[in-house]
N, C-alpha and C. Protein backbone atom coordinates (compact mmCIF):
# COMPACT_ATOMS: atom_id res chain seq x y z
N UNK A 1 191.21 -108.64 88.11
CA UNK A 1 190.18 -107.91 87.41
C UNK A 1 190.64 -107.67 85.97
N UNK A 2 190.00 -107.78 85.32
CA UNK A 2 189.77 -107.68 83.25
C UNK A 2 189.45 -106.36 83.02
N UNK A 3 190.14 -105.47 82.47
CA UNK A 3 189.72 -104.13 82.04
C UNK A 3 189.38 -104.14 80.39
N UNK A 4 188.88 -103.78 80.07
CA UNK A 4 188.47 -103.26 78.66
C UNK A 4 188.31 -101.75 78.54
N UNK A 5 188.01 -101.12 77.27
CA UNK A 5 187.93 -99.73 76.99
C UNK A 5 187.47 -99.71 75.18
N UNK A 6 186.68 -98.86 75.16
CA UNK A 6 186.04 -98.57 73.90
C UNK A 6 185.28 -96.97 73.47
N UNK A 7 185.60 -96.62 72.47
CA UNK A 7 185.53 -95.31 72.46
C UNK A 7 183.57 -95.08 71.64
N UNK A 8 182.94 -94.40 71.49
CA UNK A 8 181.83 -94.34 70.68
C UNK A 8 181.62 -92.46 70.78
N UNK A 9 181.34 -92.59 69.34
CA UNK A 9 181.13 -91.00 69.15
C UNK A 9 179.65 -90.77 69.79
N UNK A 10 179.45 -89.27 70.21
CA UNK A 10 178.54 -89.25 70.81
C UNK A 10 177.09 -89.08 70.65
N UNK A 11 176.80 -89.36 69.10
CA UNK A 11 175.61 -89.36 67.95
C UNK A 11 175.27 -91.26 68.45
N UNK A 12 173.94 -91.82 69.38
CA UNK A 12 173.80 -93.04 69.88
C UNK A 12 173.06 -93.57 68.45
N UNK A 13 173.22 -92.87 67.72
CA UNK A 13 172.27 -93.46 66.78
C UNK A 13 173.79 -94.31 65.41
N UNK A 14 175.24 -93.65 66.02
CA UNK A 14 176.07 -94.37 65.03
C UNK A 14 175.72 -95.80 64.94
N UNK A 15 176.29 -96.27 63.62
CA UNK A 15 176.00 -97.85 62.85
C UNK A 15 177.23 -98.11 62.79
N UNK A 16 178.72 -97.53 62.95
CA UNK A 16 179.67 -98.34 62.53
C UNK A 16 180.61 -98.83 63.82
N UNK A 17 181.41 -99.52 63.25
CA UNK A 17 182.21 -100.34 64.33
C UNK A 17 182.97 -100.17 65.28
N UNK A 18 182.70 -100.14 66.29
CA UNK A 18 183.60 -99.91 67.59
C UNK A 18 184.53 -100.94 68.02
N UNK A 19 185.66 -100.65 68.06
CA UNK A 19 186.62 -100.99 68.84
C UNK A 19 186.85 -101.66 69.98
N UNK A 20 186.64 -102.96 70.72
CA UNK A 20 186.67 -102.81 72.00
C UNK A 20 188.13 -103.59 72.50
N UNK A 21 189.03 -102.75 73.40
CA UNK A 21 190.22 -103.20 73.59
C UNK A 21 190.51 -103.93 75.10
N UNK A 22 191.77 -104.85 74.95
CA UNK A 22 191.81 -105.21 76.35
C UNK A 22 192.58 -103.60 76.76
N UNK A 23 193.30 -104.39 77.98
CA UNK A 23 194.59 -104.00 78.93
C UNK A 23 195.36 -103.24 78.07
N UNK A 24 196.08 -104.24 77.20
CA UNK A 24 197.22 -104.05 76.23
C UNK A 24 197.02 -103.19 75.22
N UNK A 25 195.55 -102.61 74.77
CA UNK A 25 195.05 -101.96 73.68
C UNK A 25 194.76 -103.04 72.75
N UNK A 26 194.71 -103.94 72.92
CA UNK A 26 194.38 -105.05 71.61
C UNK A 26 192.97 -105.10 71.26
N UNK A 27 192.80 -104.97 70.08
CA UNK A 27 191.29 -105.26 69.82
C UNK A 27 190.93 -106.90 69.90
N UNK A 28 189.78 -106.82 70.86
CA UNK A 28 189.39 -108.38 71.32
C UNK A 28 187.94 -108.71 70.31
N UNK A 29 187.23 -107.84 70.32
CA UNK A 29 185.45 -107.93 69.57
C UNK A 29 185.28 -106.25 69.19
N UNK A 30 184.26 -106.58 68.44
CA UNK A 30 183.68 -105.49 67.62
C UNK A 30 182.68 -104.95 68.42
N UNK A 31 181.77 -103.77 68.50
CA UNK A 31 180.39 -103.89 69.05
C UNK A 31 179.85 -102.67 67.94
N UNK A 32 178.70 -103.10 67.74
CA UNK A 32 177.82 -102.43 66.19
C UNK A 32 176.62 -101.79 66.79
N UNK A 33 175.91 -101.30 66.48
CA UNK A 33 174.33 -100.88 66.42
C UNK A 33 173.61 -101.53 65.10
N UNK A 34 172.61 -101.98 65.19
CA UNK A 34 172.13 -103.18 63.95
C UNK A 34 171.08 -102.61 63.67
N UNK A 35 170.53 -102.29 62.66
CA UNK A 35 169.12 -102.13 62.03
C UNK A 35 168.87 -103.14 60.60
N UNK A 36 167.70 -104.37 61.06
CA UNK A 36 167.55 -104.76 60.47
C UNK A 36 166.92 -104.70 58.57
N UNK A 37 166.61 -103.35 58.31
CA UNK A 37 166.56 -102.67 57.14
C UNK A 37 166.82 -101.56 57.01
N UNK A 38 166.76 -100.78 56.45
CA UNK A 38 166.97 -98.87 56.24
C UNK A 38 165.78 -98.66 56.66
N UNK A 39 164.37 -98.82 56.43
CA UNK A 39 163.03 -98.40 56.69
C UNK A 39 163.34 -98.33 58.07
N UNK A 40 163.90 -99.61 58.80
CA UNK A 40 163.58 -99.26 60.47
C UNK A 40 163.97 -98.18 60.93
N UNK A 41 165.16 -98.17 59.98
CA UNK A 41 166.43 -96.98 60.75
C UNK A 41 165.52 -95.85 60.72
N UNK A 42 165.33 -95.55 59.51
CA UNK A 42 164.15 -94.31 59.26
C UNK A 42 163.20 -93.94 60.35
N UNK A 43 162.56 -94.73 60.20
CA UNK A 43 161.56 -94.30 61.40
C UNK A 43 162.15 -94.17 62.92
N UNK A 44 163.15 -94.82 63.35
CA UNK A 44 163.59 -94.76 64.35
C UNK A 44 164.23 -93.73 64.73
N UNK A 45 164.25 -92.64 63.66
CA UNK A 45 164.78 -91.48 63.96
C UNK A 45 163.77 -90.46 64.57
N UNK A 46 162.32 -91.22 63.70
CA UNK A 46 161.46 -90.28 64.56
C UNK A 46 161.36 -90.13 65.87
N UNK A 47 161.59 -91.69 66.40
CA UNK A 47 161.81 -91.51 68.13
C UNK A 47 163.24 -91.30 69.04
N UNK A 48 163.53 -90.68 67.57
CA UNK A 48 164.83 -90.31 68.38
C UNK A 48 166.34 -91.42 68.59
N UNK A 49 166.00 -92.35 67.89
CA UNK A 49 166.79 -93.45 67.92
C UNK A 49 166.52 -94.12 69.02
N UNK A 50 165.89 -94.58 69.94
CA UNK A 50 165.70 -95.13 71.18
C UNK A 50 164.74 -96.07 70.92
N UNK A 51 163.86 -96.56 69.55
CA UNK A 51 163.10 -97.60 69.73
C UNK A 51 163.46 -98.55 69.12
N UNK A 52 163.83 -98.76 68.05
CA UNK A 52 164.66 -100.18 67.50
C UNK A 52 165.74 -99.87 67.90
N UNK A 53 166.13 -100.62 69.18
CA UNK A 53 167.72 -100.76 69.50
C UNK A 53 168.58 -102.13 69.44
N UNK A 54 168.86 -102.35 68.76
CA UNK A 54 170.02 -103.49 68.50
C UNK A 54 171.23 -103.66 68.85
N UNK A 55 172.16 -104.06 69.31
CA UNK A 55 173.56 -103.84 69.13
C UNK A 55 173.75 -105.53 68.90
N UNK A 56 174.93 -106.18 68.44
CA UNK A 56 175.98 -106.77 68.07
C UNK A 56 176.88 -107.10 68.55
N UNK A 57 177.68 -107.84 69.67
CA UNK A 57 179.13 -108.19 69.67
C UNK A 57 179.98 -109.03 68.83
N UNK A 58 181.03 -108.84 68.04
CA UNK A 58 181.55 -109.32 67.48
C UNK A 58 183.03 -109.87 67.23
N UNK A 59 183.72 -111.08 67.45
CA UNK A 59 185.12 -111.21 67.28
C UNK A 59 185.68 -110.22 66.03
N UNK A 60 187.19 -110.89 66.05
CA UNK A 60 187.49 -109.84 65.44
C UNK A 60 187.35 -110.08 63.78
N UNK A 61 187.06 -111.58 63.87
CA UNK A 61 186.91 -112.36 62.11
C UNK A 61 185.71 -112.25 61.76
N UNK A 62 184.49 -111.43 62.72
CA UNK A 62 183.40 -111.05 62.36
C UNK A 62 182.38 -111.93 62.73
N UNK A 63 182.67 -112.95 63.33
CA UNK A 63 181.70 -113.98 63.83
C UNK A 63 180.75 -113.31 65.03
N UNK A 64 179.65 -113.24 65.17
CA UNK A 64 178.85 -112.77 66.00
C UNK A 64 179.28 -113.87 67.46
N UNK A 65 178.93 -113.03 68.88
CA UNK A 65 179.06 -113.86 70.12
C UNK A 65 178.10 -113.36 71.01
N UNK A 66 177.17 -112.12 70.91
CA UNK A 66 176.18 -112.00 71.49
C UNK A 66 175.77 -110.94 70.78
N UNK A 67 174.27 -110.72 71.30
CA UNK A 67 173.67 -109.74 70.51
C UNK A 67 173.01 -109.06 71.65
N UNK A 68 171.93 -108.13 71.53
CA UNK A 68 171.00 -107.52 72.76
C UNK A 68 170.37 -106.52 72.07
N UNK A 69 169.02 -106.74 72.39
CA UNK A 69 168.06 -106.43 71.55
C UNK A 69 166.95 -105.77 72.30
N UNK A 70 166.17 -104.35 72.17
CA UNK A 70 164.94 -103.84 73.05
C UNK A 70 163.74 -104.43 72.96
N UNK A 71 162.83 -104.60 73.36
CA UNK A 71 161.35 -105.08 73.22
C UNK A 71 160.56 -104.76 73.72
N UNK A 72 159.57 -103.80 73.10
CA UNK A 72 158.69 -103.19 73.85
C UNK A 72 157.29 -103.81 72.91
N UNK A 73 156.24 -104.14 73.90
CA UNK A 73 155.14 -104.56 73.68
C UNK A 73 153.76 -104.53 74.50
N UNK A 74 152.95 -103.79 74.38
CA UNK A 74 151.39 -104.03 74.88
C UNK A 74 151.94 -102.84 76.29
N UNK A 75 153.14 -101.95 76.07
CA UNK A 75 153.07 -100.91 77.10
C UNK A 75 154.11 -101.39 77.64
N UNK A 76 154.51 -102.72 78.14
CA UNK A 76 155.87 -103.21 78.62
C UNK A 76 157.29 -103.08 78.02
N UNK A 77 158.28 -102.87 78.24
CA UNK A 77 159.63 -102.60 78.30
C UNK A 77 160.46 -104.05 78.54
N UNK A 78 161.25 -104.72 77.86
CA UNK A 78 162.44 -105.26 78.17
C UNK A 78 163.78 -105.32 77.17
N UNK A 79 164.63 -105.74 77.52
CA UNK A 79 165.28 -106.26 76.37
C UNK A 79 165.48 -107.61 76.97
N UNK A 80 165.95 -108.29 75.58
CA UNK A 80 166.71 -109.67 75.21
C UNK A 80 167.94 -110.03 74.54
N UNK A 81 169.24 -110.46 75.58
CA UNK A 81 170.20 -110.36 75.28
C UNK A 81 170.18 -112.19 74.90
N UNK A 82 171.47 -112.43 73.91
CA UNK A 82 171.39 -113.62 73.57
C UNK A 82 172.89 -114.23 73.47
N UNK A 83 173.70 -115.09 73.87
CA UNK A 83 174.95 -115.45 73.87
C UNK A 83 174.85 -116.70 72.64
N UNK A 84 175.83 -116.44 71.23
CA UNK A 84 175.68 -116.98 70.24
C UNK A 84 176.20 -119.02 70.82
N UNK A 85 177.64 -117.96 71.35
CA UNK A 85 178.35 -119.40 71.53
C UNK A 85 177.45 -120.81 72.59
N UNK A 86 177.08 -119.79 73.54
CA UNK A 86 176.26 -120.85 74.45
C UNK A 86 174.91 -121.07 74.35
N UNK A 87 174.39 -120.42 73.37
CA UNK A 87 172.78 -120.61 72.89
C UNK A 87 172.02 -120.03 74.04
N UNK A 88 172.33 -119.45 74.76
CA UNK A 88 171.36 -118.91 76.38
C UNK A 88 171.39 -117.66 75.87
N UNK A 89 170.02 -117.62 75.90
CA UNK A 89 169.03 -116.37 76.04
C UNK A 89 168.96 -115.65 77.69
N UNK A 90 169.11 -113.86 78.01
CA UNK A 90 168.80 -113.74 78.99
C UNK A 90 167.73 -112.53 78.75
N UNK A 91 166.99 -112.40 79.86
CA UNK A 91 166.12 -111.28 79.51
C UNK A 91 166.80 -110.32 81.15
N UNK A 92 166.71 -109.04 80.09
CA UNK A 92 167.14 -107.52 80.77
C UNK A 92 165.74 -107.14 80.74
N UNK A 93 165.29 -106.48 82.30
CA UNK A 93 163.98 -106.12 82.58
C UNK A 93 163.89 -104.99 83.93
N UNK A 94 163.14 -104.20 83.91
CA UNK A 94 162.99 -103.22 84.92
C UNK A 94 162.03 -103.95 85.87
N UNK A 95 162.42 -103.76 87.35
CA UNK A 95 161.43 -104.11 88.75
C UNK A 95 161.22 -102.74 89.00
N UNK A 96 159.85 -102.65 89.91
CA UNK A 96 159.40 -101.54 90.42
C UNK A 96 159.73 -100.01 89.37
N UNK A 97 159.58 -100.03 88.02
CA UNK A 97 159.33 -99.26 87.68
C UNK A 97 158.38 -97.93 87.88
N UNK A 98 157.31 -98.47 88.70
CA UNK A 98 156.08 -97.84 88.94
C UNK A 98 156.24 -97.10 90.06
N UNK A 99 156.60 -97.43 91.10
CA UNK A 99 157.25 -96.83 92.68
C UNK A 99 158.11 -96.12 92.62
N UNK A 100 159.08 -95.20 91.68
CA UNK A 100 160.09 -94.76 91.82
C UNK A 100 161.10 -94.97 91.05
N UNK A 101 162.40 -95.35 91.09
CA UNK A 101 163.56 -95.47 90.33
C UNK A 101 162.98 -97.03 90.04
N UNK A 102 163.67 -97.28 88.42
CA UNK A 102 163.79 -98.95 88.31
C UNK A 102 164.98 -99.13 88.78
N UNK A 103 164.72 -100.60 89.14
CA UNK A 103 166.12 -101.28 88.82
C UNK A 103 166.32 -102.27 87.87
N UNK A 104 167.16 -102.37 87.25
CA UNK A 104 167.59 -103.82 85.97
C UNK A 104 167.97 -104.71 86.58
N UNK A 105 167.39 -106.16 86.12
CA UNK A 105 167.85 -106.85 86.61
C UNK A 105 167.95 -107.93 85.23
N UNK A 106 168.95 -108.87 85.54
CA UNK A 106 169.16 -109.72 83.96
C UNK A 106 169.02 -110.75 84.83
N UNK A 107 168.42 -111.77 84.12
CA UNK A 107 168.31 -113.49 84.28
C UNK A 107 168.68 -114.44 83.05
N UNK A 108 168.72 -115.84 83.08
CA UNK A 108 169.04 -116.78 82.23
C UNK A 108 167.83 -117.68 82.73
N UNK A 109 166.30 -117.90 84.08
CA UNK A 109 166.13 -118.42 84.67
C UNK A 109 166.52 -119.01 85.62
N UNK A 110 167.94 -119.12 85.63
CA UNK A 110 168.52 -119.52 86.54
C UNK A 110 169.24 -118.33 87.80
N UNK A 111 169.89 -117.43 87.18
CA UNK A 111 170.97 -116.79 87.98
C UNK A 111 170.22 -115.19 87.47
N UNK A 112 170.15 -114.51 88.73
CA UNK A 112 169.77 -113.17 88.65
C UNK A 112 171.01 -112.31 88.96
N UNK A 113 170.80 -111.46 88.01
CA UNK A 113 172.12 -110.07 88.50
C UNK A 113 171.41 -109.19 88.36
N UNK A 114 171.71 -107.83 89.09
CA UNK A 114 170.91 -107.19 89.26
C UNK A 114 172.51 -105.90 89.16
N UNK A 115 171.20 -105.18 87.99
CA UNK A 115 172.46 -103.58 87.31
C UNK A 115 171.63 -102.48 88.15
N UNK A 116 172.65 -102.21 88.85
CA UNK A 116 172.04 -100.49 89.41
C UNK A 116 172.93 -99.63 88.58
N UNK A 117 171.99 -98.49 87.99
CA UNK A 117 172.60 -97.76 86.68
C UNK A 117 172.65 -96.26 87.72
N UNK A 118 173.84 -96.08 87.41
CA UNK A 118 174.69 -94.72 87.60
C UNK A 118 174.83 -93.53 86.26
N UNK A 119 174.14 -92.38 86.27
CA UNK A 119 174.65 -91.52 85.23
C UNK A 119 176.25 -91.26 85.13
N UNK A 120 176.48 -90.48 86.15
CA UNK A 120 177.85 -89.89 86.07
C UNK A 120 178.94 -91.12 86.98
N UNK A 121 178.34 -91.92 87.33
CA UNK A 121 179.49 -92.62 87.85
C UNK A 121 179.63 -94.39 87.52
N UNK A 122 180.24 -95.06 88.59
CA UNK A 122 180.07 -96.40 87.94
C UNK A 122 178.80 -97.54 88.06
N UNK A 123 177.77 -97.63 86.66
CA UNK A 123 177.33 -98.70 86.86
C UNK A 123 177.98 -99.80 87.53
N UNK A 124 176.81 -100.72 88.68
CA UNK A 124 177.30 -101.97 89.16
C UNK A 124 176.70 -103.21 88.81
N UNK A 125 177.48 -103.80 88.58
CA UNK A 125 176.79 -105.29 88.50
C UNK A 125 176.42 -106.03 89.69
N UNK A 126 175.51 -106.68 89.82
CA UNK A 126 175.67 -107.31 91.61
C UNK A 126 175.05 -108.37 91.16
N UNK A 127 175.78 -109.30 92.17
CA UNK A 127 175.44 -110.68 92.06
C UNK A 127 175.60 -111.50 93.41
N UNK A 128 174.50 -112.41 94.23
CA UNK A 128 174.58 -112.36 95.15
C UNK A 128 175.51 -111.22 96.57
N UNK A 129 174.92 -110.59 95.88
CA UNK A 129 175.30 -109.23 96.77
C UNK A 129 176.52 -108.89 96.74
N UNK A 130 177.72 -108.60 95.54
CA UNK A 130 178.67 -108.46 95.70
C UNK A 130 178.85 -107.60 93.75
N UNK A 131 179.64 -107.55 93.74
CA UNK A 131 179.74 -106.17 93.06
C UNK A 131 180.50 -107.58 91.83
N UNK A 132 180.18 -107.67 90.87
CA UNK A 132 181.13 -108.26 89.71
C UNK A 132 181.82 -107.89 88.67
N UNK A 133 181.02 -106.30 88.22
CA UNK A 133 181.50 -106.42 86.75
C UNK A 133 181.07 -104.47 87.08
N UNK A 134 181.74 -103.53 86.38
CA UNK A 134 181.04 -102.05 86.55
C UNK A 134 181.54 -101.58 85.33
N UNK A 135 180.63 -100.53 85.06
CA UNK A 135 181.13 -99.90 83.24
C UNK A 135 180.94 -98.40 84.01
N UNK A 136 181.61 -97.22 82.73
CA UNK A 136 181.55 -96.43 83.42
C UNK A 136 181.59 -95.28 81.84
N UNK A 137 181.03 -94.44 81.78
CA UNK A 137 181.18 -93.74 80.48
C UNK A 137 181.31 -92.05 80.55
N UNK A 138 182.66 -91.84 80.16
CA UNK A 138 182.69 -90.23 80.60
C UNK A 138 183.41 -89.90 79.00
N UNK A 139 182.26 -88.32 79.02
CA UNK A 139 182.16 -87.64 77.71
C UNK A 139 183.75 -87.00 77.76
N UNK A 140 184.29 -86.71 76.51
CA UNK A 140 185.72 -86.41 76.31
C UNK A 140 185.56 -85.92 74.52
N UNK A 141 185.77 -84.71 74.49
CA UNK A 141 186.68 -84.58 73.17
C UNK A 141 186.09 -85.09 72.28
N UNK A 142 184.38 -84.84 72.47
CA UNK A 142 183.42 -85.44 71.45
C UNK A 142 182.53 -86.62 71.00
N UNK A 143 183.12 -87.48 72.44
CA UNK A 143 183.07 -88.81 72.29
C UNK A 143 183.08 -89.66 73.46
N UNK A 144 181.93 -90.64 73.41
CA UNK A 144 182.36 -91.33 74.84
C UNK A 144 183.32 -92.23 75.11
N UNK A 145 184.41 -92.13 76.29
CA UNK A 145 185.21 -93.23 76.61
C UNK A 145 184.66 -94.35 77.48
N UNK A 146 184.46 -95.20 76.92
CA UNK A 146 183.67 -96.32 78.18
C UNK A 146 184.64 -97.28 78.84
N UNK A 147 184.46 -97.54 79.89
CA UNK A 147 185.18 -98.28 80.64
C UNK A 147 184.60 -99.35 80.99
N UNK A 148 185.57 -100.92 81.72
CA UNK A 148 184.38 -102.08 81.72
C UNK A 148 185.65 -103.01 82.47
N UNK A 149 185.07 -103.50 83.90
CA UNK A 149 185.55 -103.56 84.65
C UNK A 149 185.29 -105.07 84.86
N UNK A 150 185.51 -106.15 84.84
CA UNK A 150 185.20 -107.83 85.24
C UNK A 150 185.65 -107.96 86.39
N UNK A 151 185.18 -108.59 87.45
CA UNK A 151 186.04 -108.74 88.30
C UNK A 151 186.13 -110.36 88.57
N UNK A 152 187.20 -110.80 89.02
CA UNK A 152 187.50 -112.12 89.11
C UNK A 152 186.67 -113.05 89.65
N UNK A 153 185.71 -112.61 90.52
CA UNK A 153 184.37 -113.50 91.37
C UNK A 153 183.04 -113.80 89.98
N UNK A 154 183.12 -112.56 89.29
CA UNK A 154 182.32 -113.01 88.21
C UNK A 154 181.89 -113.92 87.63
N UNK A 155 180.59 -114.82 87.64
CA UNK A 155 180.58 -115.85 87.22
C UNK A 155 180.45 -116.06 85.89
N UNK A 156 180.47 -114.65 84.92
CA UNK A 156 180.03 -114.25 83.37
C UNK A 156 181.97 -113.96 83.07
N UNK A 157 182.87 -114.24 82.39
CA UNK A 157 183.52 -113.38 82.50
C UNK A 157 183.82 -113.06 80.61
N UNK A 158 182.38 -112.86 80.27
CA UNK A 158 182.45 -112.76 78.75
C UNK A 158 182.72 -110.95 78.56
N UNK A 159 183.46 -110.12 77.96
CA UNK A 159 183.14 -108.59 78.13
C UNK A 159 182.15 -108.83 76.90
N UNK A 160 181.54 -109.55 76.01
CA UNK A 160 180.99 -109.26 75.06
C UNK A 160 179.33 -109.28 76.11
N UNK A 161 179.16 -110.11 76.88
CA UNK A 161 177.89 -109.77 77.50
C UNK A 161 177.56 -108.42 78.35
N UNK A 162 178.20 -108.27 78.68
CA UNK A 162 178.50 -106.49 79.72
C UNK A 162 178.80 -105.56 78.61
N UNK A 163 178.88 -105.98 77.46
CA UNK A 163 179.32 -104.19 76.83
C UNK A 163 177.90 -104.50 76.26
N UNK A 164 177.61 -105.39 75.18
CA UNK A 164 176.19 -105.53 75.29
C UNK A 164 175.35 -104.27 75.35
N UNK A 165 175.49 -105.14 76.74
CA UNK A 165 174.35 -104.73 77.80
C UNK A 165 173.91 -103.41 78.00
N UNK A 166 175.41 -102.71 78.60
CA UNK A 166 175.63 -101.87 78.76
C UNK A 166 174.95 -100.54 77.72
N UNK A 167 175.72 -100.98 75.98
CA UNK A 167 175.56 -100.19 75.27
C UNK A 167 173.82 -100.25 75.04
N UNK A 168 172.83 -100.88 75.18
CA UNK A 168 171.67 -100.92 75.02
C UNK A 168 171.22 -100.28 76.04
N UNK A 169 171.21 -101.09 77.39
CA UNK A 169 170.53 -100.00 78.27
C UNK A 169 170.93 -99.01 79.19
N UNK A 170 172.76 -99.02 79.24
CA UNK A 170 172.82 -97.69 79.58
C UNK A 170 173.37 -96.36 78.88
N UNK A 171 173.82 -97.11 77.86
CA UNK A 171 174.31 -95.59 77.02
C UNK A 171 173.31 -95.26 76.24
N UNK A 172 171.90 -95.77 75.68
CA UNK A 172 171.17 -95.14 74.84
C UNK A 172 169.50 -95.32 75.74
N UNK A 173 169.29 -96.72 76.57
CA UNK A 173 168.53 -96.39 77.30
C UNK A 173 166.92 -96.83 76.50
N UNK A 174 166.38 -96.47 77.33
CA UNK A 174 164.61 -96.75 76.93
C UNK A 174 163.93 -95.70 76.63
């Protein structure tokens, strides 16, 4: 199993650069919040920061390796995450929103994983029914510590796609 760790102050609306470390503490990628002008940012404060959501993964020479992005349109909800290096687009989307709790589920068309989101404990990743990848975010001293768990069956074993992810729809959300 691949551990990572990354710290983010607890204002979801920060723009500057996070840290994300292995095992060793080494910084491996960057992860950002993106607003494509100041006007967006602006207004996005009216909703609280939760409607233009962007984030960024980034090496450490600044080269982008995925991005993940919200999209809301005509009343519908998704996001769209995008992997630079492999050109695959996946879409992050809620099932049964309407019945009760959603659940997330991410696709490429091909391969479904499916995120059951935990407040206080560990998000799971599942993939053919088995647990792959879990993040986990507990408040500390002003700031969230996030945790990010790969596990070796994983058929993703990018952390830039899971922190992503993560930071869009579970630390700031819809």
């Amino acid at each position: 199993m691949k551990i990572y760790t990354y710290k983010h102050p607890e204002n979801i609306e920060y723009t500057g650069e996070i840290a994300i470390c292995n095992e060793m503490g080494e910084t491996i990628a960057i992860s950002k919040r993106v607003y494509n002008h100041a006007f967006q940012r602006m207004v996005d404060s009216i909703f609280d920061y939760r409607y233009f959501l962007k984030y960024h993964i980034e090496d450490r020479a600044g080269k982008q390796l995925f991005t993940v992005k919200k999209i809301s349109r005509r009343g519908k909800l998704w996001f769209e995450g995008y992997d630079i290096q492999l050109n695959k687009k996946y879409v992050i989307s809620y099932e049964n929103w309407r019945i009760g709790i959603p659940t997330l589920y991410i696709t490429d068309g091909d391969m479904k994983i499916q995120l059951e989101k935990e407040m206080e404990d560990w998000s799971k990743f599942i993939y053919n029914e088995q647990v792959i990848a879990e993040w986990k975010a507990e408040y500390m001293e002003g700031q969230f510590h996030m945790v990010l768990h790969i596990h070796d069956q994983s058929p993703i074993q990018k952390p830039e796609f899971f922190i992503a992810i993560c930071q869009a729809t579970l630390f700031v959300g819809a």
